[in-house]
N, C-alpha and C. Protein backbone atom coordinates (compact mmCIF):
# COMPACT_ATOMS: atom_id res chain seq x y z
N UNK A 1 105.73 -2.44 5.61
CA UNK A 1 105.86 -1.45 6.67
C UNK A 1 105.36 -0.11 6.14
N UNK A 2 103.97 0.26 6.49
CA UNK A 2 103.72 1.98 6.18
C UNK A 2 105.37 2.87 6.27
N UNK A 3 104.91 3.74 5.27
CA UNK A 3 105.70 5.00 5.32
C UNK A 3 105.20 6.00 5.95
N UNK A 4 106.36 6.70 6.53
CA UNK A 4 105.91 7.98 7.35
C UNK A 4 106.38 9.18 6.61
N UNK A 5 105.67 10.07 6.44
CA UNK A 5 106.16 11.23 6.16
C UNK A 5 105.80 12.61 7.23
N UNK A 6 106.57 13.23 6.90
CA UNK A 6 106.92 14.69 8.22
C UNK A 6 106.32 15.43 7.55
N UNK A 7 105.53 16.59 7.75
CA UNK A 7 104.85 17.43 6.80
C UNK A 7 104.76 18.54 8.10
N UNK A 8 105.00 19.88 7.29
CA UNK A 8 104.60 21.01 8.21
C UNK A 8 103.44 21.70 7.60
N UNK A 9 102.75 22.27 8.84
CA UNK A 9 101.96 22.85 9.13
C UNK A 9 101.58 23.70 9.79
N UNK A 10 101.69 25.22 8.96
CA UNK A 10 101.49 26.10 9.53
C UNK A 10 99.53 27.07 9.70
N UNK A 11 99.78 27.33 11.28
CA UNK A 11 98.68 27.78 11.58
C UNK A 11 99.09 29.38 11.99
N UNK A 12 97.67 30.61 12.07
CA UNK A 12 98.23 31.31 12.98
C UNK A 12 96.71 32.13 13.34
N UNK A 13 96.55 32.95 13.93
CA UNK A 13 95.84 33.48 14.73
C UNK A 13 94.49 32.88 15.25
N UNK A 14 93.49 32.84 14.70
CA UNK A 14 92.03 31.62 15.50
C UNK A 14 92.49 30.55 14.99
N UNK A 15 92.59 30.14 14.30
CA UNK A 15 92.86 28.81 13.99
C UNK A 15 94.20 28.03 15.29
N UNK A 16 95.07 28.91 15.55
CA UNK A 16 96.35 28.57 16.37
C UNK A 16 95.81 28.43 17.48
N UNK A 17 94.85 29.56 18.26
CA UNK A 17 94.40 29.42 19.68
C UNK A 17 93.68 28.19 19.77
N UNK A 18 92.89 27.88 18.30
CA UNK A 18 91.74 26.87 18.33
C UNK A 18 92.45 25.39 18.92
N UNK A 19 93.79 25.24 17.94
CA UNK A 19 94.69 24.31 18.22
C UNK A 19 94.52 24.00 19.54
N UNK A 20 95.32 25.25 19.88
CA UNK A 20 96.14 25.21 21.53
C UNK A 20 95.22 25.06 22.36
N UNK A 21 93.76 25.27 22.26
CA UNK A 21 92.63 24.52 23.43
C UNK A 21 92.78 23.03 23.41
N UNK A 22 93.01 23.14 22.43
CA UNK A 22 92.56 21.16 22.25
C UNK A 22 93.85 20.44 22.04
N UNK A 23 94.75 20.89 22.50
CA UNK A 23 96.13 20.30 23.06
C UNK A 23 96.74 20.51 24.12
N UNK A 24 97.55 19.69 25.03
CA UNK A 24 97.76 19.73 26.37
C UNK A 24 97.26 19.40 27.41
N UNK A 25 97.54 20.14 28.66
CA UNK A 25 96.76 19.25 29.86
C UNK A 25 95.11 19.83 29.81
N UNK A 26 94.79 20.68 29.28
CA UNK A 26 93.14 21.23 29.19
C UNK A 26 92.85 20.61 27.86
N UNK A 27 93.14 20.44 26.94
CA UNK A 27 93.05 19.53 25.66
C UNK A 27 92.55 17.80 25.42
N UNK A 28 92.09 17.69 24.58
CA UNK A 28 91.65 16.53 24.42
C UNK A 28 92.87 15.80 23.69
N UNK A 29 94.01 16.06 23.19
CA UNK A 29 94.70 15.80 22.86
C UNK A 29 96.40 16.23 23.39
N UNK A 30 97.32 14.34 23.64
CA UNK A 30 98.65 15.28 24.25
C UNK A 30 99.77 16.64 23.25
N UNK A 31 99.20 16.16 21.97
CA UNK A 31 100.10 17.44 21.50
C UNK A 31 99.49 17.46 19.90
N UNK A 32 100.16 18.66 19.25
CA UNK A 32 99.74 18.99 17.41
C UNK A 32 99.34 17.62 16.77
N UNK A 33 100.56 16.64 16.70
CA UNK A 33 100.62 15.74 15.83
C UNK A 33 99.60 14.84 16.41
N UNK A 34 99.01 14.39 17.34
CA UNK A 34 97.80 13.74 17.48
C UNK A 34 96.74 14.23 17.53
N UNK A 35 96.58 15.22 17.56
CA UNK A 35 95.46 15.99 16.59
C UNK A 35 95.28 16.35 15.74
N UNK A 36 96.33 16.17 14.48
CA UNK A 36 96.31 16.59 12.94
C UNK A 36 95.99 14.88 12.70
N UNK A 37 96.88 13.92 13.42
CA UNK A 37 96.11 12.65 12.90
C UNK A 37 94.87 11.83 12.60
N UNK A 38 94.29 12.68 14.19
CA UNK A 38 92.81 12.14 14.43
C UNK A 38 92.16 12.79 13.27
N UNK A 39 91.86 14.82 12.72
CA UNK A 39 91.46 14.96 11.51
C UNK A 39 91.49 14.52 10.56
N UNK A 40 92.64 13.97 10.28
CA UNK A 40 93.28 13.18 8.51
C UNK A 40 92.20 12.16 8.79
N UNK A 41 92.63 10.75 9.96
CA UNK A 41 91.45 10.58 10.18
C UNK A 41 90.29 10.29 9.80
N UNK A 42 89.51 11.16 11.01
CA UNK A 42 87.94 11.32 10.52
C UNK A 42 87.77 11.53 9.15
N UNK A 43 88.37 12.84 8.99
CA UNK A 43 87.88 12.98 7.30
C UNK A 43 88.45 11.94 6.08
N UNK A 44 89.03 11.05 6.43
CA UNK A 44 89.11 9.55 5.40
C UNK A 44 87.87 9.17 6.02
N UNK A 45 87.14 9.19 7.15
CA UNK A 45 86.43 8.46 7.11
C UNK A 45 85.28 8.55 6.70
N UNK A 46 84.68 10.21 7.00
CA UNK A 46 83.84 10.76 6.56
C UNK A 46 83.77 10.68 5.02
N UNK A 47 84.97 10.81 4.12
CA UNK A 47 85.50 10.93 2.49
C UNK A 47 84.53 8.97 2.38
N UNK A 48 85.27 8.24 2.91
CA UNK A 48 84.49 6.44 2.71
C UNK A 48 82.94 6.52 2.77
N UNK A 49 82.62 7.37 3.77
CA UNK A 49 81.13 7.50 4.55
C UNK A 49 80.10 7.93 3.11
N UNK A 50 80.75 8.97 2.78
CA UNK A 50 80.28 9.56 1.48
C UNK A 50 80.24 8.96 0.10
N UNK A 51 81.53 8.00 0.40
CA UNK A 51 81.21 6.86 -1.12
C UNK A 51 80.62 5.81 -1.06
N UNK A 52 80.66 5.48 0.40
CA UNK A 52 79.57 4.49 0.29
C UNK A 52 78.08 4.91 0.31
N UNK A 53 78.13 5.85 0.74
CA UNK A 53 76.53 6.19 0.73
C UNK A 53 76.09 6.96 -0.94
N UNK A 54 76.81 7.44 -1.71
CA UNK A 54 76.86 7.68 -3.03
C UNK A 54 76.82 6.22 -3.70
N UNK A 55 77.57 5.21 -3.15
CA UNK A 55 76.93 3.72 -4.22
C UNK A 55 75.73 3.32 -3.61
N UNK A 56 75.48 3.56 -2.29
CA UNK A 56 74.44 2.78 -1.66
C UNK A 56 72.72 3.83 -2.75
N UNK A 57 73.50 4.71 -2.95
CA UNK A 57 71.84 5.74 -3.59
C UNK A 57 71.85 5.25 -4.75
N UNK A 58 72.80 4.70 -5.29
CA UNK A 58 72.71 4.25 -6.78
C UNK A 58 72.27 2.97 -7.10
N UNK A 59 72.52 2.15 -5.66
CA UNK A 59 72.44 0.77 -6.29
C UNK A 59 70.55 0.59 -5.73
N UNK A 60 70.34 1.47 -4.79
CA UNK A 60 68.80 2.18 -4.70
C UNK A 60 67.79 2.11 -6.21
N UNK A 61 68.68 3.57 -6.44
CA UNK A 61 67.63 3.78 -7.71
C UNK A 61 67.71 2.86 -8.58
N UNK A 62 68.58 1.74 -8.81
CA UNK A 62 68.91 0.77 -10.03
C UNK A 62 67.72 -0.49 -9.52
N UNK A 63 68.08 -0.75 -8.09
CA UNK A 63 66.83 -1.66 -7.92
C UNK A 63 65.62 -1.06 -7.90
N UNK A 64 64.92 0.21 -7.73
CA UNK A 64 63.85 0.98 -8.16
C UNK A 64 63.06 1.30 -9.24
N UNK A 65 64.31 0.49 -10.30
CA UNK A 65 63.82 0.90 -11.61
C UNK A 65 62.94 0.25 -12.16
N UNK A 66 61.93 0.12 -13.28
CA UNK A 66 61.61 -1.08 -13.89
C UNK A 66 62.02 -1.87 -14.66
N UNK A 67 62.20 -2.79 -14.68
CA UNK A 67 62.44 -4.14 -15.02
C UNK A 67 63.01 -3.62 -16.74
N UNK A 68 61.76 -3.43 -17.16
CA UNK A 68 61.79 -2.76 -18.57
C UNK A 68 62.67 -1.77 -18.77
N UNK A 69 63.08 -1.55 -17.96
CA UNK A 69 64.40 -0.27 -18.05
C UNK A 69 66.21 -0.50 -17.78
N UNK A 70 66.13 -1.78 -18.03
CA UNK A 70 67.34 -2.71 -17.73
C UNK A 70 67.68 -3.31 -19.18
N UNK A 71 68.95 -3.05 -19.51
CA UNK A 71 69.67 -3.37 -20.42
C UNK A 71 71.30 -4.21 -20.57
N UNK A 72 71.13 -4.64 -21.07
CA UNK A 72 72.53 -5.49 -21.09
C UNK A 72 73.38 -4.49 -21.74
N UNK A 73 74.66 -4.58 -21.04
CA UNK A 73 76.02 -4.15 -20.78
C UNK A 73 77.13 -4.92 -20.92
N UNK A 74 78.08 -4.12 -21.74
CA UNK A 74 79.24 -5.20 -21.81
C UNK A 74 80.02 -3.98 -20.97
N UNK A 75 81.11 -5.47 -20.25
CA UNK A 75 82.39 -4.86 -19.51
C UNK A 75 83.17 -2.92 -19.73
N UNK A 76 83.29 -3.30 -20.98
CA UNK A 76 83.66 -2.45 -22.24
C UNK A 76 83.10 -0.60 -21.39
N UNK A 77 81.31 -1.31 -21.94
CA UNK A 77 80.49 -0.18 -21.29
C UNK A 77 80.35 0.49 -19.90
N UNK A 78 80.68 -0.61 -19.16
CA UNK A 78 80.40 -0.36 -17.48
C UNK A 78 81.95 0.71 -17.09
N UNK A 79 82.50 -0.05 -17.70
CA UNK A 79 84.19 1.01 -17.35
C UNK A 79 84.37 2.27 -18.05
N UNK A 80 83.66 2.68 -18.94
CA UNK A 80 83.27 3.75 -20.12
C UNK A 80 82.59 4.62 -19.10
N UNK A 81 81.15 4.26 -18.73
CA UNK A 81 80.31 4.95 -18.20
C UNK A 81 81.14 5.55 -17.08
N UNK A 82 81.70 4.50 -16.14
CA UNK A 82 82.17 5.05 -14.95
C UNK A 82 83.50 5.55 -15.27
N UNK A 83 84.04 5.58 -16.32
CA UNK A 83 85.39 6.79 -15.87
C UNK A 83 84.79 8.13 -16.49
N UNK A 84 83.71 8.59 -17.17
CA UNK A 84 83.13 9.81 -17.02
C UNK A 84 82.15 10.28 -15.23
N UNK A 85 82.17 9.36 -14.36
CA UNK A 85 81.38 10.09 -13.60
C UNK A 85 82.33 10.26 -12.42
């Protein structure tokens, strides 16, 4: 069963009006908390969007490379390399 947690969030002057357009009956949203959700949200999704497209450029240039430029790797190395980047 997910956990929920309550978190406050304070807004105030453009940012507050910005809110209050986009909540209620003129709003695209019925109130705060479903519109702080939908952001969290997008931006996980956008945050995924960005790592996959950061492996997708890598696994690019790796098949781009030449042949001759490919080296054997142990386990060891691959987990080395990647906890510096």
């Amino acid at each position: 069963m997910p956990r929920t947690t309550t978190m406050t969030v304070r807004v105030s002057g453009a940012l507050s009006e910005f809110v209050a357009t986009n909540v209620g009956a003129d709003g695209s949203y019925e109130n705060v908390s479903e519109y702080i959700r939908d952001l969290i949200r997008r931006d996980k999704e956008r945050s995924e969007r960005e790592a996959f497209n950061r492996l997708k450029a890598e696994l690019n240039r790796a098949f781009a490379a030449p042949e001759e430029s490919y080296r054997p790797l142990t386990a060891a190395e691959v987990i080395a390399r990647n906890r510096q980047a």
